[in-house]
N, C-alpha and C. Protein backbone atom coordinates (compact mmCIF):
# COMPACT_ATOMS: atom_id res chain seq x y z
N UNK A 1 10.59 -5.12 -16.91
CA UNK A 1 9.83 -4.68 -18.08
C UNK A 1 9.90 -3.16 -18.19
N UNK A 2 10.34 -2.68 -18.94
CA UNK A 2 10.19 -0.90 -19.53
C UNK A 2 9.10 -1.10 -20.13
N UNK A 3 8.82 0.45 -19.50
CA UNK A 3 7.58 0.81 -20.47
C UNK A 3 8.15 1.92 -21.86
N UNK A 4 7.59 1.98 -22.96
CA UNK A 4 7.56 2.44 -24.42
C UNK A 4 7.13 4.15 -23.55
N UNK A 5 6.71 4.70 -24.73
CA UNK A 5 6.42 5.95 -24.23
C UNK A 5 5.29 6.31 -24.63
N UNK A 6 4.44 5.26 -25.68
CA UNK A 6 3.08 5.23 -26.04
C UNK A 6 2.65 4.42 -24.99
N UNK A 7 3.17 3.65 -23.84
CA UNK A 7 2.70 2.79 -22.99
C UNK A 7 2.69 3.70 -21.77
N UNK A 8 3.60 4.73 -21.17
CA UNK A 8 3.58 5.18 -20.42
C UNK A 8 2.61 6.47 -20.53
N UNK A 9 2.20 6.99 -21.77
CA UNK A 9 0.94 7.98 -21.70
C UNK A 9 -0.39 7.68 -21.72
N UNK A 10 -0.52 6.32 -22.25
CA UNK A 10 -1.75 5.48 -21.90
C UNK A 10 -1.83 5.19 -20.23
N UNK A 11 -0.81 4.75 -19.45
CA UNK A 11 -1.07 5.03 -18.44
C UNK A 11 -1.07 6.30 -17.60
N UNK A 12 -0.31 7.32 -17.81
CA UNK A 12 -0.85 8.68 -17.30
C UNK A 12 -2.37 8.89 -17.45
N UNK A 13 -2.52 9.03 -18.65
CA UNK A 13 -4.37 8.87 -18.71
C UNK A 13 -4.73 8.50 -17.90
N UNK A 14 -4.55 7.39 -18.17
CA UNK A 14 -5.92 6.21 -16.76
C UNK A 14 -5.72 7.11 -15.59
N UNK A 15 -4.50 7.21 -15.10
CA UNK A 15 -4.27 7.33 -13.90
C UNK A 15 -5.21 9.02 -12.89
N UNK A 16 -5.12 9.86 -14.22
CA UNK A 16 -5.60 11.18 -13.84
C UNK A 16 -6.91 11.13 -13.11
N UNK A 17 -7.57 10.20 -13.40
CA UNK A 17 -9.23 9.86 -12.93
C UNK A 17 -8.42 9.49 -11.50
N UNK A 18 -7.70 8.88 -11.24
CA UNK A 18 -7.37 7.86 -9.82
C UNK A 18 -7.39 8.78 -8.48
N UNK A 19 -7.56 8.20 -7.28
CA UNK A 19 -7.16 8.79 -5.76
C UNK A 19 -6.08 8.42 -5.73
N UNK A 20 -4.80 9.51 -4.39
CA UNK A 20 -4.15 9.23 -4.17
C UNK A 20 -4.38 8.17 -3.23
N UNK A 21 -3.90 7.08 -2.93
CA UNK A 21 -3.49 6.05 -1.93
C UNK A 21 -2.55 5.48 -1.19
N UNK A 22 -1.26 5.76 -1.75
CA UNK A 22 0.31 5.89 -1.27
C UNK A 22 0.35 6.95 -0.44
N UNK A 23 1.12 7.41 0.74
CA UNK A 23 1.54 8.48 1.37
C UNK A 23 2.84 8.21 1.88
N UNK A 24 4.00 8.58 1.12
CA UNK A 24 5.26 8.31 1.78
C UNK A 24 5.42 9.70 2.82
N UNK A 25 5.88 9.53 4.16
CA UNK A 25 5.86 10.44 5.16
C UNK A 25 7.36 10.51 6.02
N UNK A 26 7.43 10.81 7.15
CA UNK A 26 8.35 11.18 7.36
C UNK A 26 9.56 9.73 7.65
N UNK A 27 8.67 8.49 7.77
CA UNK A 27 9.59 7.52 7.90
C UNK A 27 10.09 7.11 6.76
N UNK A 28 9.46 7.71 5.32
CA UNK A 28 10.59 7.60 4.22
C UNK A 28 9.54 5.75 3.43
N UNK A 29 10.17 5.00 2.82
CA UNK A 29 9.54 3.84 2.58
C UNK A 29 9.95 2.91 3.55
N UNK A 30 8.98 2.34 4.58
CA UNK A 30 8.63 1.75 5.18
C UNK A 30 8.14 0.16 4.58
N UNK A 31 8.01 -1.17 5.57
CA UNK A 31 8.08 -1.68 5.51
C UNK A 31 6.22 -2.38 5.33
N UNK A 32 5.68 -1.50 6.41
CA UNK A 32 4.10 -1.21 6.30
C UNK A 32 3.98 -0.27 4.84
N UNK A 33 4.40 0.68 4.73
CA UNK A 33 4.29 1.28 3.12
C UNK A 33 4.49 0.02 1.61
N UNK A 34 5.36 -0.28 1.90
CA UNK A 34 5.80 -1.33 0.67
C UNK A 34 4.74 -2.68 0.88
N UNK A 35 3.81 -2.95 1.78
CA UNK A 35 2.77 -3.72 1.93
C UNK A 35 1.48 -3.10 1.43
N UNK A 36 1.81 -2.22 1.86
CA UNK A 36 0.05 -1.40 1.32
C UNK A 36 0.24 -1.05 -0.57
N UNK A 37 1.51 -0.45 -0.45
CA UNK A 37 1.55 -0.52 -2.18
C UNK A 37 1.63 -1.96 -2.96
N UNK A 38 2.05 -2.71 -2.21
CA UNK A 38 2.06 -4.01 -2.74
C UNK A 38 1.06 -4.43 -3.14
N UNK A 39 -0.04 -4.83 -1.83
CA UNK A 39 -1.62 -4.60 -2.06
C UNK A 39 -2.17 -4.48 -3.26
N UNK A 40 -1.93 -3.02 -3.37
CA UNK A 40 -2.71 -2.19 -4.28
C UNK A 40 -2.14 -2.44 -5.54
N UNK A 41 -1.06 -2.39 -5.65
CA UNK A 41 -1.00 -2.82 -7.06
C UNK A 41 -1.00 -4.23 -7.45
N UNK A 42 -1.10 -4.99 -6.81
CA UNK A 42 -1.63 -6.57 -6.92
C UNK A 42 -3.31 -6.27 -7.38
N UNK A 43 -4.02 -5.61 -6.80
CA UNK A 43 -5.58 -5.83 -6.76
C UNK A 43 -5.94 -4.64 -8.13
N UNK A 44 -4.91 -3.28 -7.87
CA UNK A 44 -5.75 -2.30 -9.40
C UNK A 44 -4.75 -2.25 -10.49
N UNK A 45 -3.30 -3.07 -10.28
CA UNK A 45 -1.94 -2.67 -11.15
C UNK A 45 -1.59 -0.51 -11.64
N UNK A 46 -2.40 -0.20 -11.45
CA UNK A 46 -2.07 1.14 -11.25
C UNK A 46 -2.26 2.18 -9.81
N UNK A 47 -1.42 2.81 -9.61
CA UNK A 47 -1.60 3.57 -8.10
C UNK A 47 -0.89 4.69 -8.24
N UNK A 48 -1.72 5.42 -7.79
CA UNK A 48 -1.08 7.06 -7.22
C UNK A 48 -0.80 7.15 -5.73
N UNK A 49 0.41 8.34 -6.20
CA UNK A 49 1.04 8.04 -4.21
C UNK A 49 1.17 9.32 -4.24
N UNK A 50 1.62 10.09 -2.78
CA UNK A 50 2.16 11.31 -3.13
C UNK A 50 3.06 11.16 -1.40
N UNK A 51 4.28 11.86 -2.27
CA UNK A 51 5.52 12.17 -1.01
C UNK A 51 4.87 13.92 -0.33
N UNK A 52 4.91 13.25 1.41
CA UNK A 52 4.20 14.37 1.65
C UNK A 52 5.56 15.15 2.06
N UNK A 53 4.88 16.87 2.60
CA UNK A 53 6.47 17.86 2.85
C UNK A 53 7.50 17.13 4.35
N UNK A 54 6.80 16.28 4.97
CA UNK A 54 8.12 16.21 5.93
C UNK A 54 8.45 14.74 5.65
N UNK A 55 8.69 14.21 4.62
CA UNK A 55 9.49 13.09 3.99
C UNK A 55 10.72 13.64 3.75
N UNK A 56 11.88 12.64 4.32
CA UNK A 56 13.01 12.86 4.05
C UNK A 56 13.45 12.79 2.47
N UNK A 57 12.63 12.06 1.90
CA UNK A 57 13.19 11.92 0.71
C UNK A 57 12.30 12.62 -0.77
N UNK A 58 12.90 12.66 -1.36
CA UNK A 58 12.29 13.84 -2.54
C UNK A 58 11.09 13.30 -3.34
N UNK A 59 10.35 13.51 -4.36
CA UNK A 59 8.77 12.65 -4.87
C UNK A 59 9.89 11.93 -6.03
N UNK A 60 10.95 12.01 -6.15
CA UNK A 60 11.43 11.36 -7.47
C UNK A 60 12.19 10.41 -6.35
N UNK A 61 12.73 10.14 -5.46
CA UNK A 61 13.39 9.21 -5.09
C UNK A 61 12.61 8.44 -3.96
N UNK A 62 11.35 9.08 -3.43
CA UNK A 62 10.39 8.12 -2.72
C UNK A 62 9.85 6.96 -4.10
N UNK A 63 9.45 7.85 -5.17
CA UNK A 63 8.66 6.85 -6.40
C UNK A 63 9.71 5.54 -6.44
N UNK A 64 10.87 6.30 -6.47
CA UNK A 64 11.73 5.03 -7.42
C UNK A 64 12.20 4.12 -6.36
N UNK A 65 11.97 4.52 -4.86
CA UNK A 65 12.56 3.75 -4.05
C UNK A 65 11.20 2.89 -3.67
N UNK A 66 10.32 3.19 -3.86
CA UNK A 66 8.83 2.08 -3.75
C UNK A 66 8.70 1.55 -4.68
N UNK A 67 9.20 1.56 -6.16
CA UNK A 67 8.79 0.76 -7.29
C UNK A 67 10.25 -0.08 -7.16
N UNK A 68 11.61 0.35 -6.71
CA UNK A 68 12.20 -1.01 -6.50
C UNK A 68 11.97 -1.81 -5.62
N UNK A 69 11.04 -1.63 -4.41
CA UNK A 69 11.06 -2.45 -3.26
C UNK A 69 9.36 -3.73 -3.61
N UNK A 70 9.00 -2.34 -4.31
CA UNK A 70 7.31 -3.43 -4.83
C UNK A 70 7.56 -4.14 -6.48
N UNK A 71 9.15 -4.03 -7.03
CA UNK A 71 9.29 -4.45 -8.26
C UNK A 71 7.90 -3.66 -9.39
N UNK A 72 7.88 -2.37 -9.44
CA UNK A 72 7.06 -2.18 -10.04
C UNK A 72 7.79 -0.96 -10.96
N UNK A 73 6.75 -0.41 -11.99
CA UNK A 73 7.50 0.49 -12.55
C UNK A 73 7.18 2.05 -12.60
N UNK A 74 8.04 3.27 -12.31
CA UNK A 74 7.65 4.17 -11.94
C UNK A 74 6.90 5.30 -13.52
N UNK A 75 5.72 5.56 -13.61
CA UNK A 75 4.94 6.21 -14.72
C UNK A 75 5.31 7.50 -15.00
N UNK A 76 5.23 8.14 -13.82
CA UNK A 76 5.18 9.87 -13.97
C UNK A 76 5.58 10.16 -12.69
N UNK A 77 6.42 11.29 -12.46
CA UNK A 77 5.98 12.13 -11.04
C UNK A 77 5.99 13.36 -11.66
N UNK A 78 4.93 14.19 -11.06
CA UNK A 78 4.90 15.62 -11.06
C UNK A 78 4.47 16.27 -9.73
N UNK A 79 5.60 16.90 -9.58
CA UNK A 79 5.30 17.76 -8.17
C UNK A 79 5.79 16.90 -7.39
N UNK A 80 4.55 16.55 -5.88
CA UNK A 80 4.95 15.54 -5.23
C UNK A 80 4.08 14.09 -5.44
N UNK A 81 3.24 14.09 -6.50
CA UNK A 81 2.93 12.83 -6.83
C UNK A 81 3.43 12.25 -7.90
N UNK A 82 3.17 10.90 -7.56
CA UNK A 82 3.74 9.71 -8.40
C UNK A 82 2.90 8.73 -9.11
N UNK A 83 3.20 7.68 -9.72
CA UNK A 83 2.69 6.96 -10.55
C UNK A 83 3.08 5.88 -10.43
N UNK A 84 2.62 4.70 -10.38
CA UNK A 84 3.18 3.34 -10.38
C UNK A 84 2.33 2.38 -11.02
N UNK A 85 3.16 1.41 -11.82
CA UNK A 85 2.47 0.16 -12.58
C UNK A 85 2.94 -0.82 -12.20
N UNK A 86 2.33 -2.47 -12.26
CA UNK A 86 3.08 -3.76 -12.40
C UNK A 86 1.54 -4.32 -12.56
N UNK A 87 2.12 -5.22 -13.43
CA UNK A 87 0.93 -6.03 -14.05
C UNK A 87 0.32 -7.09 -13.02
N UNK A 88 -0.91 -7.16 -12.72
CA UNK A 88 -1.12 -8.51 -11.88
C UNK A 88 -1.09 -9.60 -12.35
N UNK A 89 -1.17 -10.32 -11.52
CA UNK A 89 -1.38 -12.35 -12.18
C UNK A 89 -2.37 -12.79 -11.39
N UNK A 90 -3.47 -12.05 -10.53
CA UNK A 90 -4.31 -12.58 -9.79
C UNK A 90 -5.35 -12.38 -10.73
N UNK A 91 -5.94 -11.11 -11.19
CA UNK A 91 -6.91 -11.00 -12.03
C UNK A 91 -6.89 -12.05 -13.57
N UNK A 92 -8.32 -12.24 -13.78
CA UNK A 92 -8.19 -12.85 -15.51
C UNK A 92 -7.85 -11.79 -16.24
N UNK A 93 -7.38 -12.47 -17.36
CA UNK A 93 -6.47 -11.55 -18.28
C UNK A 93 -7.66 -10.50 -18.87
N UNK A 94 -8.54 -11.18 -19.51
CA UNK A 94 -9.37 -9.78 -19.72
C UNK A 94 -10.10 -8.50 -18.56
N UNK A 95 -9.40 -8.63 -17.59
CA UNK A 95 -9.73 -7.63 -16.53
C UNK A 95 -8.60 -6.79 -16.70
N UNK A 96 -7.45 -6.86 -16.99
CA UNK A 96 -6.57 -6.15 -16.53
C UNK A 96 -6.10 -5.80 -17.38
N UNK A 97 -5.01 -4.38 -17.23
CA UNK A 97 -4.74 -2.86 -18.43
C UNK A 97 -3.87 -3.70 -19.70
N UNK A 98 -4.45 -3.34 -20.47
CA UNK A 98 -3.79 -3.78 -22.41
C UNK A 98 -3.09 -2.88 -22.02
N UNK A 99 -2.05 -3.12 -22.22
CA UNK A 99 -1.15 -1.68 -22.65
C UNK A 99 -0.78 -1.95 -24.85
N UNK A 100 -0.94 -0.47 -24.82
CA UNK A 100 -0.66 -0.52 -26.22
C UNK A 100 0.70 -1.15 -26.59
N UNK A 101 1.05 -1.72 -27.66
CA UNK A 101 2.09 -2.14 -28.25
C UNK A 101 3.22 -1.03 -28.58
């Protein structure tokens, strides 16, 4: 699923209120990492992460390498944080983010 670009600033919004909860570190995306983001975006469908300085890998290729491993989709990075979406199927539908059309 792509997101539009009226879909992806509706989620920047939300997201600015959010804690970080992701920490990609020096082991890069991990196998315990891609569980905990999994988690989390199963239970809030939105999550902030941030690639810390002794990660091998850069905040644009930690994001995109955790949203292919959690099938999710990458929102924003700025700096060293990131953004991630995927819709749940656990919550009822009126719990979880409308995204605009």
């Amino acid at each position: 699923m792509d997101l539009t670009s009226k879909q992806r600033a509706q989620l920047r919004s939300m997201a600015n209120d959010l804690d970080t909860i992701v920490h990609v570190g020096k082991d890069g995306v991990g196998e315990n990492l891609v569980k905990q983001a999994d988690d989390a975006l199963e239970a809030r469908e939105l999550i902030k992460g941030k690639v810390l300085e002794n990660s091998p890998l850069s905040p644009r290729e930690g994001a995109e390498e955790l949203a292919r491993a959690t099938r999710s989709e990458v929102v924003q990075v700025i700096g060293t944080k990131f953004v991630l979406y995927r819709e749940t199927h656990s919550k009822p539908k009126d719990k979880r983010i409308r995204l605009v059309k």
